[in-house]
C-alpha atoms as a PDB file:
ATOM      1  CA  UNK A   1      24.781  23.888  95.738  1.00  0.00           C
ATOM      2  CA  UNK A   2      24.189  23.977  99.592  1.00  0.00           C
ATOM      3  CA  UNK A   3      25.623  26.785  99.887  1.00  0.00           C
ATOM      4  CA  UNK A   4      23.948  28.920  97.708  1.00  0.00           C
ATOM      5  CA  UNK A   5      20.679  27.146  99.150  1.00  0.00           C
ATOM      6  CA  UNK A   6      21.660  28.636 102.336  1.00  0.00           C
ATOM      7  CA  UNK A   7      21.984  31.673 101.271  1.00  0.00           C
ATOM      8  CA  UNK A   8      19.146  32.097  99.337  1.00  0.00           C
ATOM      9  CA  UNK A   9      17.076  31.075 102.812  1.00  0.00           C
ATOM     10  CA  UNK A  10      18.700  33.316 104.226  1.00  0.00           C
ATOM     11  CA  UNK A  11      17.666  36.378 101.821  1.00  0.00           C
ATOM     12  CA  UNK A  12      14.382  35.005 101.979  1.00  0.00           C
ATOM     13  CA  UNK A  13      14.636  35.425 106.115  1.00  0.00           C
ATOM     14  CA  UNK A  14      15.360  38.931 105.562  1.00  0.00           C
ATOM     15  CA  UNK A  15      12.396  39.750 103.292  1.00  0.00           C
ATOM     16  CA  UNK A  16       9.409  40.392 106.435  1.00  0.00           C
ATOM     17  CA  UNK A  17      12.380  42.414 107.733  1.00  0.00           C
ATOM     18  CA  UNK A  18      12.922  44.450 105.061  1.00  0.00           C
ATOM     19  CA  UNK A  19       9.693  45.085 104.545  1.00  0.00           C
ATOM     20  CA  UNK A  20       8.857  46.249 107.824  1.00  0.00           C
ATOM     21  CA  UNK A  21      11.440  48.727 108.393  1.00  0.00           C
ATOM     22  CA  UNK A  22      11.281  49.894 104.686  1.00  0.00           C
ATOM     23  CA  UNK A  23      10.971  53.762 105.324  1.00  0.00           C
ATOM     24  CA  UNK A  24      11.362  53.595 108.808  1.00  0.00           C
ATOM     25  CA  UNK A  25      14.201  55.222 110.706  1.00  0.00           C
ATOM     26  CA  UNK A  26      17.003  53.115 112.778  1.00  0.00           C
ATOM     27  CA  UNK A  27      19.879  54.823 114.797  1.00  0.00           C
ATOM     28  CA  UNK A  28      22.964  53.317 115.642  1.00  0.00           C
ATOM     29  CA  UNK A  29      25.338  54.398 117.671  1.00  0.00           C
ATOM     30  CA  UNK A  30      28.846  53.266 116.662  1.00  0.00           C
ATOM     31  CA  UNK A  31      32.227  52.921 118.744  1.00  0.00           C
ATOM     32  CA  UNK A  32      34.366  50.808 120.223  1.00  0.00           C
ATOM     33  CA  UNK A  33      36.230  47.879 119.120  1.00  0.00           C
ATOM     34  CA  UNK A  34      34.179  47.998 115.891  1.00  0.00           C
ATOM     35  CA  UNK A  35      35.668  51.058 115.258  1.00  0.00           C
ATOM     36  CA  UNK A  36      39.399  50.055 115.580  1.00  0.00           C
ATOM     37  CA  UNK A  37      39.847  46.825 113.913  1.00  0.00           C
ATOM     38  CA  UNK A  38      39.793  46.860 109.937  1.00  0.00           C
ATOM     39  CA  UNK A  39      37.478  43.783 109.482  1.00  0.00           C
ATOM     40  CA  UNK A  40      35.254  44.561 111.918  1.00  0.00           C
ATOM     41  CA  UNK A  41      34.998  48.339 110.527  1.00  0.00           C
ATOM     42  CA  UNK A  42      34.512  46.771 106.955  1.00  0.00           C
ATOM     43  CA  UNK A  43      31.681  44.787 107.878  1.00  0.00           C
ATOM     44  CA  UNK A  44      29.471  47.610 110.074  1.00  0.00           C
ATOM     45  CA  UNK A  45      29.958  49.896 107.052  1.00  0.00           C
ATOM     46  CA  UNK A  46      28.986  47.479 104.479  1.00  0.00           C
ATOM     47  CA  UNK A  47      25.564  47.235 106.910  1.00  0.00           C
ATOM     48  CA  UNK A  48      25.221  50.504 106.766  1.00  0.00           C
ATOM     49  CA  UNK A  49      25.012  50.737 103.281  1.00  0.00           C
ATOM     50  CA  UNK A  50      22.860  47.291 102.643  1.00  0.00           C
ATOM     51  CA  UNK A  51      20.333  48.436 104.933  1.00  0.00           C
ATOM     52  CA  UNK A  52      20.293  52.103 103.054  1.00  0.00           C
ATOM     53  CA  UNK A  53      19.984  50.490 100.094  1.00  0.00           C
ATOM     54  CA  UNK A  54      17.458  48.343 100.695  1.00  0.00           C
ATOM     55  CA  UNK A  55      15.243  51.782 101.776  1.00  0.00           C
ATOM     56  CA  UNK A  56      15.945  51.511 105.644  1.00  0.00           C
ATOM     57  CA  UNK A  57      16.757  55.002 106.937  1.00  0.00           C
ATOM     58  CA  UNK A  58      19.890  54.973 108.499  1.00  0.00           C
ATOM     59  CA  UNK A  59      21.863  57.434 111.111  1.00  0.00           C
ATOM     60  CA  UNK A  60      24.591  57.026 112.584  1.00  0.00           C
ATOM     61  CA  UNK A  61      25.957  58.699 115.759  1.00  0.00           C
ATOM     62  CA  UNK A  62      29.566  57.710 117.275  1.00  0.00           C
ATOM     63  CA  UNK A  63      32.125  58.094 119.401  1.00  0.00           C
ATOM     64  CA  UNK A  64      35.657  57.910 119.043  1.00  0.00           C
ATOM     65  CA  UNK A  65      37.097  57.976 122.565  1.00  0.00           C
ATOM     66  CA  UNK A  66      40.530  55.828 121.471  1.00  0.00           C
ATOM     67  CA  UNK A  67      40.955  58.757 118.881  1.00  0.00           C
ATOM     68  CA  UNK A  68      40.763  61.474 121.328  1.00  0.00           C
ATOM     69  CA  UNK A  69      43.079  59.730 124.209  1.00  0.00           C
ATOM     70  CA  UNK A  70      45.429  59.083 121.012  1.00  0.00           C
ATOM     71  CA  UNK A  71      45.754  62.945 120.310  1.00  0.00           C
ATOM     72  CA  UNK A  72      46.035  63.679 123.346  1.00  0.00           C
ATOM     73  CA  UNK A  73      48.763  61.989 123.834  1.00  0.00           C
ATOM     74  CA  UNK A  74      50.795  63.499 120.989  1.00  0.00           C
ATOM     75  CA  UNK A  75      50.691  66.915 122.821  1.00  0.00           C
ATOM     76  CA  UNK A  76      51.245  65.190 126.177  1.00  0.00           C
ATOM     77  CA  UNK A  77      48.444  66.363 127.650  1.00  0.00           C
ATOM     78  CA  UNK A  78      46.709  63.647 130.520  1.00  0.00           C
ATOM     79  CA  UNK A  79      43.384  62.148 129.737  1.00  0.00           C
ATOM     80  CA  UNK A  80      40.956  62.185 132.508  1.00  0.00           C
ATOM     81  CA  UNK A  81      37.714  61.081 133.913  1.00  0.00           C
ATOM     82  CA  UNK A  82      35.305  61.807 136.129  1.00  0.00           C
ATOM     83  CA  UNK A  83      32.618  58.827 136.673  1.00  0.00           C
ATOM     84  CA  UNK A  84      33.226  57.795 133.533  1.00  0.00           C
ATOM     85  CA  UNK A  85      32.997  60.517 131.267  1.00  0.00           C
ATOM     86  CA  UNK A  86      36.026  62.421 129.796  1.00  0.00           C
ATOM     87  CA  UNK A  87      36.807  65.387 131.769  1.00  0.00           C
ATOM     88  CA  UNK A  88      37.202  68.252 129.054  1.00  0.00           C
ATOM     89  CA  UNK A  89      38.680  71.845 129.570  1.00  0.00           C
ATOM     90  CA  UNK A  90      38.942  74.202 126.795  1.00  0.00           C
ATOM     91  CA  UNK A  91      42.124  72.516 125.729  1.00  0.00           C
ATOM     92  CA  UNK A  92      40.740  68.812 125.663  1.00  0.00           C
ATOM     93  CA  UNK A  93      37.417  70.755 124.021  1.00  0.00           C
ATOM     94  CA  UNK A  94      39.644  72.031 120.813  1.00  0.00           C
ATOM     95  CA  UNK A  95      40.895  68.033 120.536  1.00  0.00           C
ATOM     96  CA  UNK A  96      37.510  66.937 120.663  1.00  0.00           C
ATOM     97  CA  UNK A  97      35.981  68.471 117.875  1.00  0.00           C
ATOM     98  CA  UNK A  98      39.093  68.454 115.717  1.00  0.00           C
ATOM     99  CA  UNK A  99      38.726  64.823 116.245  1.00  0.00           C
ATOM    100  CA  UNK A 100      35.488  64.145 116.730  1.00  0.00           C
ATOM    101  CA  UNK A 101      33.773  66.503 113.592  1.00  0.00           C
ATOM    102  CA  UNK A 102      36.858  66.245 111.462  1.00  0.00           C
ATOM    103  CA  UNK A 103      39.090  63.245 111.330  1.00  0.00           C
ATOM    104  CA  UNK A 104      36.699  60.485 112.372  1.00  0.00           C
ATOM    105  CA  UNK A 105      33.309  62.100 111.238  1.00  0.00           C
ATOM    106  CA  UNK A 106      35.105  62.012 107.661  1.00  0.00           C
ATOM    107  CA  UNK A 107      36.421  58.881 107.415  1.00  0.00           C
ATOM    108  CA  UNK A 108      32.876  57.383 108.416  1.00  0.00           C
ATOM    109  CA  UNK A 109      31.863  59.001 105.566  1.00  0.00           C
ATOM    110  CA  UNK A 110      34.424  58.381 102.912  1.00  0.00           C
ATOM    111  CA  UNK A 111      34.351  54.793 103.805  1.00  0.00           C
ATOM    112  CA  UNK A 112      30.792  54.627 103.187  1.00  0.00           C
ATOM    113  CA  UNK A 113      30.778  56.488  99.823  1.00  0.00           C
ATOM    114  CA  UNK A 114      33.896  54.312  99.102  1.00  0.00           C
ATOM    115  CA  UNK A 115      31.703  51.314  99.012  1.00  0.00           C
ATOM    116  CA  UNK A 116      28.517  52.425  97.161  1.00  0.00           C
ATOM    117  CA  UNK A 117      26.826  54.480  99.818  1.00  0.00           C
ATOM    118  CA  UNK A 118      25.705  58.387 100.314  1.00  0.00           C
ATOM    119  CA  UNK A 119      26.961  59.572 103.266  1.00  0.00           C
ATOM    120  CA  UNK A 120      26.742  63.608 105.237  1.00  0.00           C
ATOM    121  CA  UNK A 121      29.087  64.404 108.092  1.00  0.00           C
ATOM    122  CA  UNK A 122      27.440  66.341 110.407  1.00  0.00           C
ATOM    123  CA  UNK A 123      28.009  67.484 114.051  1.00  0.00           C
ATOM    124  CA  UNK A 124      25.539  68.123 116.905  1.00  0.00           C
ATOM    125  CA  UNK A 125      26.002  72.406 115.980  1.00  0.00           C
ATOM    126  CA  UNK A 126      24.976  71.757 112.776  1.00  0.00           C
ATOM    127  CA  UNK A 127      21.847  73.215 112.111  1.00  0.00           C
ATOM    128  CA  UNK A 128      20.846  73.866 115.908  1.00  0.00           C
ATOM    129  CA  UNK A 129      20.571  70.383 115.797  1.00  0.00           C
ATOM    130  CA  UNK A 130      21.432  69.981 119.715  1.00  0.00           C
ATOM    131  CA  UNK A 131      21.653  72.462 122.198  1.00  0.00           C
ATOM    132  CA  UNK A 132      23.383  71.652 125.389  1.00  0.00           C
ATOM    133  CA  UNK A 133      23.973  73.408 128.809  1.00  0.00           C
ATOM    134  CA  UNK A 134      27.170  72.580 131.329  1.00  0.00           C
ATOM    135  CA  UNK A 135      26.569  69.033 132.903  1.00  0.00           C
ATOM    136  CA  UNK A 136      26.508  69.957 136.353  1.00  0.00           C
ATOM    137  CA  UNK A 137      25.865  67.071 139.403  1.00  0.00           C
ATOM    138  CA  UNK A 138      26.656  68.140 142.796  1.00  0.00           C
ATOM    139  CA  UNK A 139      30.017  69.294 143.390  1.00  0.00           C
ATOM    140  CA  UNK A 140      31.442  67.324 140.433  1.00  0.00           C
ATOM    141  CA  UNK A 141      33.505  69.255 137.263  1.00  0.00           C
ATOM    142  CA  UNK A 142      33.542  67.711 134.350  1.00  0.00           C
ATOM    143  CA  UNK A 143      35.060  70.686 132.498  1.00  0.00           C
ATOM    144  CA  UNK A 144      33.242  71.417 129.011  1.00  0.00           C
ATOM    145  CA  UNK A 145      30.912  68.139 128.926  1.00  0.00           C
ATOM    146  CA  UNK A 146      27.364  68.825 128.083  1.00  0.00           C
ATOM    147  CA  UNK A 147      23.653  67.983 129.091  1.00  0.00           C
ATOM    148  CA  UNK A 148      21.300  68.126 126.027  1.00  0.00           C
ATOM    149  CA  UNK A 149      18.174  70.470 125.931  1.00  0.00           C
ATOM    150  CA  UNK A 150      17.158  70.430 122.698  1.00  0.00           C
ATOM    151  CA  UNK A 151      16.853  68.774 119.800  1.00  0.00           C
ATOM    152  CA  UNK A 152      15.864  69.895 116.423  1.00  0.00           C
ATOM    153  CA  UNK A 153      16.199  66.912 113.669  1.00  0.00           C
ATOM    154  CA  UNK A 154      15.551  68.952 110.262  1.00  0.00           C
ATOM    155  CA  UNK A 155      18.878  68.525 108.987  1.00  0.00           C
ATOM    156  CA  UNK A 156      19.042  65.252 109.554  1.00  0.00           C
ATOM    157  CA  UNK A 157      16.034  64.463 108.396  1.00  0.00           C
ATOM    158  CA  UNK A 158      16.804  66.461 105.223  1.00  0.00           C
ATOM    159  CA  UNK A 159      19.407  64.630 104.471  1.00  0.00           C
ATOM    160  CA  UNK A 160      17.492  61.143 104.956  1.00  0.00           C
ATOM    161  CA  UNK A 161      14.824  62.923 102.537  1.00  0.00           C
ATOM    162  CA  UNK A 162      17.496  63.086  99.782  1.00  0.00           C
ATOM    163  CA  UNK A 163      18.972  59.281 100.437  1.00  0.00           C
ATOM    164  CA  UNK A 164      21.625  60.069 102.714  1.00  0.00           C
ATOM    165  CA  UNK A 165      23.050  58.481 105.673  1.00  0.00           C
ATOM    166  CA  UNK A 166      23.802  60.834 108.241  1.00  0.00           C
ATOM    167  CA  UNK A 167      26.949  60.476 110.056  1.00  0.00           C
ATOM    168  CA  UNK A 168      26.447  62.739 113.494  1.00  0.00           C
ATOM    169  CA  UNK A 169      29.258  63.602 115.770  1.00  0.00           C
ATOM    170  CA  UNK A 170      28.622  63.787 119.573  1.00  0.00           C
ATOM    171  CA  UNK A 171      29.487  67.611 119.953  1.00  0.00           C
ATOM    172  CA  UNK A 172      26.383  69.852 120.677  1.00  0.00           C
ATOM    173  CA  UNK A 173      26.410  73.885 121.000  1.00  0.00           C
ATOM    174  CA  UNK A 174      26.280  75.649 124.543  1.00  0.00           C
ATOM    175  CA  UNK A 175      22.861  77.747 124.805  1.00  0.00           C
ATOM    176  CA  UNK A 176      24.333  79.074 128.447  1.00  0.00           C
ATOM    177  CA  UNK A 177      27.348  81.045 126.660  1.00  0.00           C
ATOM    178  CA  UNK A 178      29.369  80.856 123.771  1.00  0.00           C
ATOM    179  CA  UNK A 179      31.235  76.962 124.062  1.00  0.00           C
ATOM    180  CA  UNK A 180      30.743  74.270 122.309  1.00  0.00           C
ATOM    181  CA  UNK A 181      30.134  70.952 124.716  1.00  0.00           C
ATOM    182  CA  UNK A 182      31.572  67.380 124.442  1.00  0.00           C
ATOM    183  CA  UNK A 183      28.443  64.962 124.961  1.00  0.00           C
ATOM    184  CA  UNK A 184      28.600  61.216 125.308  1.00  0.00           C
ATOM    185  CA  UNK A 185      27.616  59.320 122.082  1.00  0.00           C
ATOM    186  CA  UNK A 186      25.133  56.985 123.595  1.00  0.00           C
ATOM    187  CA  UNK A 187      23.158  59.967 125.054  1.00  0.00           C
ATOM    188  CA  UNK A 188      23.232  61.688 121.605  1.00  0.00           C
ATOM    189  CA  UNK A 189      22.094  58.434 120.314  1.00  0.00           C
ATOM    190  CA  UNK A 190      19.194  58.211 122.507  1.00  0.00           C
ATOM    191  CA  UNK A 191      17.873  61.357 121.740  1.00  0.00           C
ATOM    192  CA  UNK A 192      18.398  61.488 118.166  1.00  0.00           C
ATOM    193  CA  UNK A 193      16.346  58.471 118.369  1.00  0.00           C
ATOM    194  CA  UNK A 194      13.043  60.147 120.347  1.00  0.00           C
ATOM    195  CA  UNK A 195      13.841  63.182 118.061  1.00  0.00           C
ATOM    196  CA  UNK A 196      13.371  61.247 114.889  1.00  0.00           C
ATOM    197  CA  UNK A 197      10.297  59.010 115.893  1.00  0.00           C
ATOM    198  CA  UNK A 198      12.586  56.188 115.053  1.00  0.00           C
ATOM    199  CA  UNK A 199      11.743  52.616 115.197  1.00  0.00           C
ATOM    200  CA  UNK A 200      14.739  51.268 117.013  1.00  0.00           C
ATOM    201  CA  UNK A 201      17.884  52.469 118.391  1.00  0.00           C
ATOM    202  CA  UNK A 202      20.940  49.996 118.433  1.00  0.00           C
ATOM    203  CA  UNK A 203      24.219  50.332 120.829  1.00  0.00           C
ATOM    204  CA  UNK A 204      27.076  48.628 119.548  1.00  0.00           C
ATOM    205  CA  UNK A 205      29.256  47.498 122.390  1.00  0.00           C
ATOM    206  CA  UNK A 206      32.620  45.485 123.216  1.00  0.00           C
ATOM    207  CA  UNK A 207      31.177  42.820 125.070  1.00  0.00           C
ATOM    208  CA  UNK A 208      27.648  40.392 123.863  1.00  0.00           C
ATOM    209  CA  UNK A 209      25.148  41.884 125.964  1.00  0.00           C
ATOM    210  CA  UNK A 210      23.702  42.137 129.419  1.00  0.00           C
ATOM    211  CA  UNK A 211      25.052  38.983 131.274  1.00  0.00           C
ATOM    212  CA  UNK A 212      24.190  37.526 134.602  1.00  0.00           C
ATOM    213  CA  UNK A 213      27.089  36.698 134.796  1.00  0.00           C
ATOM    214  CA  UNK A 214      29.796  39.141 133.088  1.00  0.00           C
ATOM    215  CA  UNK A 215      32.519  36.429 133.303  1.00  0.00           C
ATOM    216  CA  UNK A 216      30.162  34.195 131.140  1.00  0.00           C
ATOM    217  CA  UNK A 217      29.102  34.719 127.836  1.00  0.00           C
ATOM    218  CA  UNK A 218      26.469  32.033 127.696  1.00  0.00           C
ATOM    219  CA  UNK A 219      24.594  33.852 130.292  1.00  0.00           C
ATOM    220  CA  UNK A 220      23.540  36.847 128.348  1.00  0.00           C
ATOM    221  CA  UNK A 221      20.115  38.078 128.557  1.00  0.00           C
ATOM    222  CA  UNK A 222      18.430  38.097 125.324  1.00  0.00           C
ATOM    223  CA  UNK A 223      15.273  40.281 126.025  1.00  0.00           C
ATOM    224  CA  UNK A 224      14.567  42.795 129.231  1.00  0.00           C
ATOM    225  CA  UNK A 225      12.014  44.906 130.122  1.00  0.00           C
ATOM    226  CA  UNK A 226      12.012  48.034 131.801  1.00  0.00           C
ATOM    227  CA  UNK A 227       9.845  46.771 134.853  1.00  0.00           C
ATOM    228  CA  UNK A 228      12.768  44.104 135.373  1.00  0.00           C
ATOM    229  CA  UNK A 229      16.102  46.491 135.423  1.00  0.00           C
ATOM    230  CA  UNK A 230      15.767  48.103 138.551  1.00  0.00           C
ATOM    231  CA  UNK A 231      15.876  44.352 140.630  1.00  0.00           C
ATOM    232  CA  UNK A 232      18.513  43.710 137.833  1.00  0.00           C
ATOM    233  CA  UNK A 233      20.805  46.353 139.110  1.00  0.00           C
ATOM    234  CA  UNK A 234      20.004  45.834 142.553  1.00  0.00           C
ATOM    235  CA  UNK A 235      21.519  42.126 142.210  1.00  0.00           C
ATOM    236  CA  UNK A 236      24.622  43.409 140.065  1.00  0.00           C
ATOM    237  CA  UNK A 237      23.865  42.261 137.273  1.00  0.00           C
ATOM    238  CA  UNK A 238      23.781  45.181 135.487  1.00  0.00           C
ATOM    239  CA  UNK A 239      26.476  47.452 136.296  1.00  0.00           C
ATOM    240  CA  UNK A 240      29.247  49.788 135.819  1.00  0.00           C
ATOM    241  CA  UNK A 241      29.889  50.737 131.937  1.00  0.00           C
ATOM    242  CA  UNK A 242      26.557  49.067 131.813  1.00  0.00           C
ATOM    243  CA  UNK A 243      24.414  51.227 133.589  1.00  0.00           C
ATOM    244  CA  UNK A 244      24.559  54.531 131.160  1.00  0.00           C
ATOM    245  CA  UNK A 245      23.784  52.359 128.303  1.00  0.00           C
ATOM    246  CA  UNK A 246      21.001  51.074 130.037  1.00  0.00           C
ATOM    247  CA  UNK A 247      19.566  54.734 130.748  1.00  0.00           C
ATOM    248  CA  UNK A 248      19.883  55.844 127.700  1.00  0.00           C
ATOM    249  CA  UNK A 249      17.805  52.529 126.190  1.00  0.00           C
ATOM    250  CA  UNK A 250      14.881  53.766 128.936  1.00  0.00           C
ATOM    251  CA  UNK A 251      15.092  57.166 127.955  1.00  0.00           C
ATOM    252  CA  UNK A 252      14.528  56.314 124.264  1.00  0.00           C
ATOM    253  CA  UNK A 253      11.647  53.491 124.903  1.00  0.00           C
ATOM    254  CA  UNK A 254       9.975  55.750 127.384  1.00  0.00           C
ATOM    255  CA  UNK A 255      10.256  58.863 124.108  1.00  0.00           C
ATOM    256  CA  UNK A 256       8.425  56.393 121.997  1.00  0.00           C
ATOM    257  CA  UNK A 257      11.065  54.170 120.511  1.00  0.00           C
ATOM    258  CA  UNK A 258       9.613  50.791 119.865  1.00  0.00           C
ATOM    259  CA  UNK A 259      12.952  48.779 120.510  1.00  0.00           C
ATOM    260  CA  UNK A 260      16.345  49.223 121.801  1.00  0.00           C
ATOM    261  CA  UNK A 261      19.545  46.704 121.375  1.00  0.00           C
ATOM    262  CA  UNK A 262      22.734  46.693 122.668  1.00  0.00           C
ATOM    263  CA  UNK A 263      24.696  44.178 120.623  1.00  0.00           C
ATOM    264  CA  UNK A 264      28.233  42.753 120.453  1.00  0.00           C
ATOM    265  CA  UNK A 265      30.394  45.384 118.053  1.00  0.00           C
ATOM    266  CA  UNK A 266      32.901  42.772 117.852  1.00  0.00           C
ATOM    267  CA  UNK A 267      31.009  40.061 115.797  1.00  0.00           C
ATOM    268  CA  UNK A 268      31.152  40.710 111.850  1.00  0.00           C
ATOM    269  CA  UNK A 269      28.040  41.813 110.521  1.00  0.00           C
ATOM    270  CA  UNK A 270      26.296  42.179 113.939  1.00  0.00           C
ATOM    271  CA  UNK A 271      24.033  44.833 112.774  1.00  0.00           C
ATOM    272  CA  UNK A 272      22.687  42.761 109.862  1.00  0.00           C
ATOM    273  CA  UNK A 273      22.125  39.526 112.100  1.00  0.00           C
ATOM    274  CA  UNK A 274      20.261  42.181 114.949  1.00  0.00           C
ATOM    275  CA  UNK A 275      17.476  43.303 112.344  1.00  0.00           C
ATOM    276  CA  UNK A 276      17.237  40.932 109.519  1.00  0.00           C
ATOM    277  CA  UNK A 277      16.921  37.745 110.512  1.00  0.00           C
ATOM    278  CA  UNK A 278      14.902  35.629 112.870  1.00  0.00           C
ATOM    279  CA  UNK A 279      17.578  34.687 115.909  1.00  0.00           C
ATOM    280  CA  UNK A 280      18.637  38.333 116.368  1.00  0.00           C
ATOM    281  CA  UNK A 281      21.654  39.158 118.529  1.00  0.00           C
ATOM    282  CA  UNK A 282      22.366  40.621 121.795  1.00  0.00           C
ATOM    283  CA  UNK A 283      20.020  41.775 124.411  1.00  0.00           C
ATOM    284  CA  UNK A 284      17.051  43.975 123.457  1.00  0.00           C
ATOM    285  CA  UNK A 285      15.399  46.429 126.009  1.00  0.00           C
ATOM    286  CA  UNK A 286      11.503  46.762 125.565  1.00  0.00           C
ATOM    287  CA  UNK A 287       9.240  48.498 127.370  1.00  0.00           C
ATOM    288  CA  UNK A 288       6.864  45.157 128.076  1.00  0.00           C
END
């Protein structure tokens, strides 16, 4: 009987929740480790459907890097990086979108239908809905890897109109000749978010959050604001992998997001625990 006192308090929690976000648009961008173990996959696609359900509008934008490297390897060809981001020439750009729009796009989306949900596969050239130029910095070559100058949301928000969940790819089309351009997923994410007026914008990660110190959990930073990050990254604290997740939480606060989150991927049912109850998870970014 405890137990299903618990659980009823628990729904209860969730009720102010649901209520304010009812209607309201949430992206989250998913990868890593929550992508590759079954569990954990289960339980963010279960999420995804309770918060549909419940008339949250969801979208989903993500990765699949471990996908990509895995192809690659079967046709022996090296993966490489250039500050961090997957250097792609035409070749690399063919395994991309095979990968990327086709393989894991779809099973997003069959897993979600496959458990009482309305999914649409999409990819960034779908629709115009992201245009994208060579990412150029410097001297650097990062082969066929984009920058994104333009957004147009109707699709998506088409598809949210007739109770889908949108399941977006992180491939845009080149408006500076005729390729196609591998973007990073958080960037998509962040845009798709100032694109869609949505409410918040949620990273799912493989570690808990921003630490002070990244060899200790317990140190995580539950809130931040932007006026704090630049001392933060001064000191170290936030660095590395860190940093472009960071960026892309500023760039969505400062295009009118009202929260950002990057939470832990790895715990089951992180998603939930982030936006319906009162403890949250993870460290949120706010403008003040």
């Amino acid at each position: 009987m405890k137990e299903l006192s618990t659980i009823a308090s628990l729904l209860v929690q969730a009720l102010p929740y649901i209520q304010k976000f009812n209607k309201k648009t949430i992206v989250i961008k998913y990868g890593g480790n929550a992508m590759t173990t079954t569990a954990l996959k289960d339980a963010v696609i279960r999420d995804l459907v309770l918060l549909s359900l419940v008339g949250i509008n969801i979208v989903v934008v993500h990765g699949g890097g471990p996908e990509i490297t895995e192809m690659l390897d079967k046709i022996q060809k090296e993966s490489r990086f250039v500050d961090g981001l997957r250097y792609t020439d035409k070749e690399t750009m063919d395994v991309v979108q095979q990968v990327l729009c086709g393989k894991v796009n779809k099973n997003l989306v069959s897993m979600i239908n496959s458990v009482g949900g309305e999914a649409m596969g999409l990819c960034g050239m779908d629709g115009g809905m992201m245009r994208a130029v060579k990412l150029t910095e410097g001297d650097k070559d990062y082969g066929l890897v984009g920058k994104i100058v333009a957004v147009n949301p109707r699709i998506i928000n088409d598809a949210l109109d007739k109770g889908y969940i949108p399941v977006v790819s992180s491939v845009a089309q080149g408006i500076d000749g005729n390729d196609a351009y591998n973007i990073n997923a958080d960037t998509v994410a962040a845009k798709l978010a100032v694109a869609l007026g949505a409410i918040k914008l949620i990273l799912l990660t493989d570690v808990r959050g921003v630490m002070l110190d990244a060899s200790d959990e317990d140190t995580m930073i539950s809130k931040i604001k932007i006026a704090e990050i630049p001392k933060l990254i001064e000191d170290g604290v936030i660095k590395g992998g860190m940093i472009p997740k960071i960026d892309c939480c500023i760039e969505a606060l400062e295009g009118g997001v009202e929260r950002t989150h990057i939470i832990d991927g790895r715990v089951e049912h992180s998603i939930l625990i982030e936006l319906l109850s009162d403890e949250g998870i993870g460290t949120m970014i706010t403008m003040k």
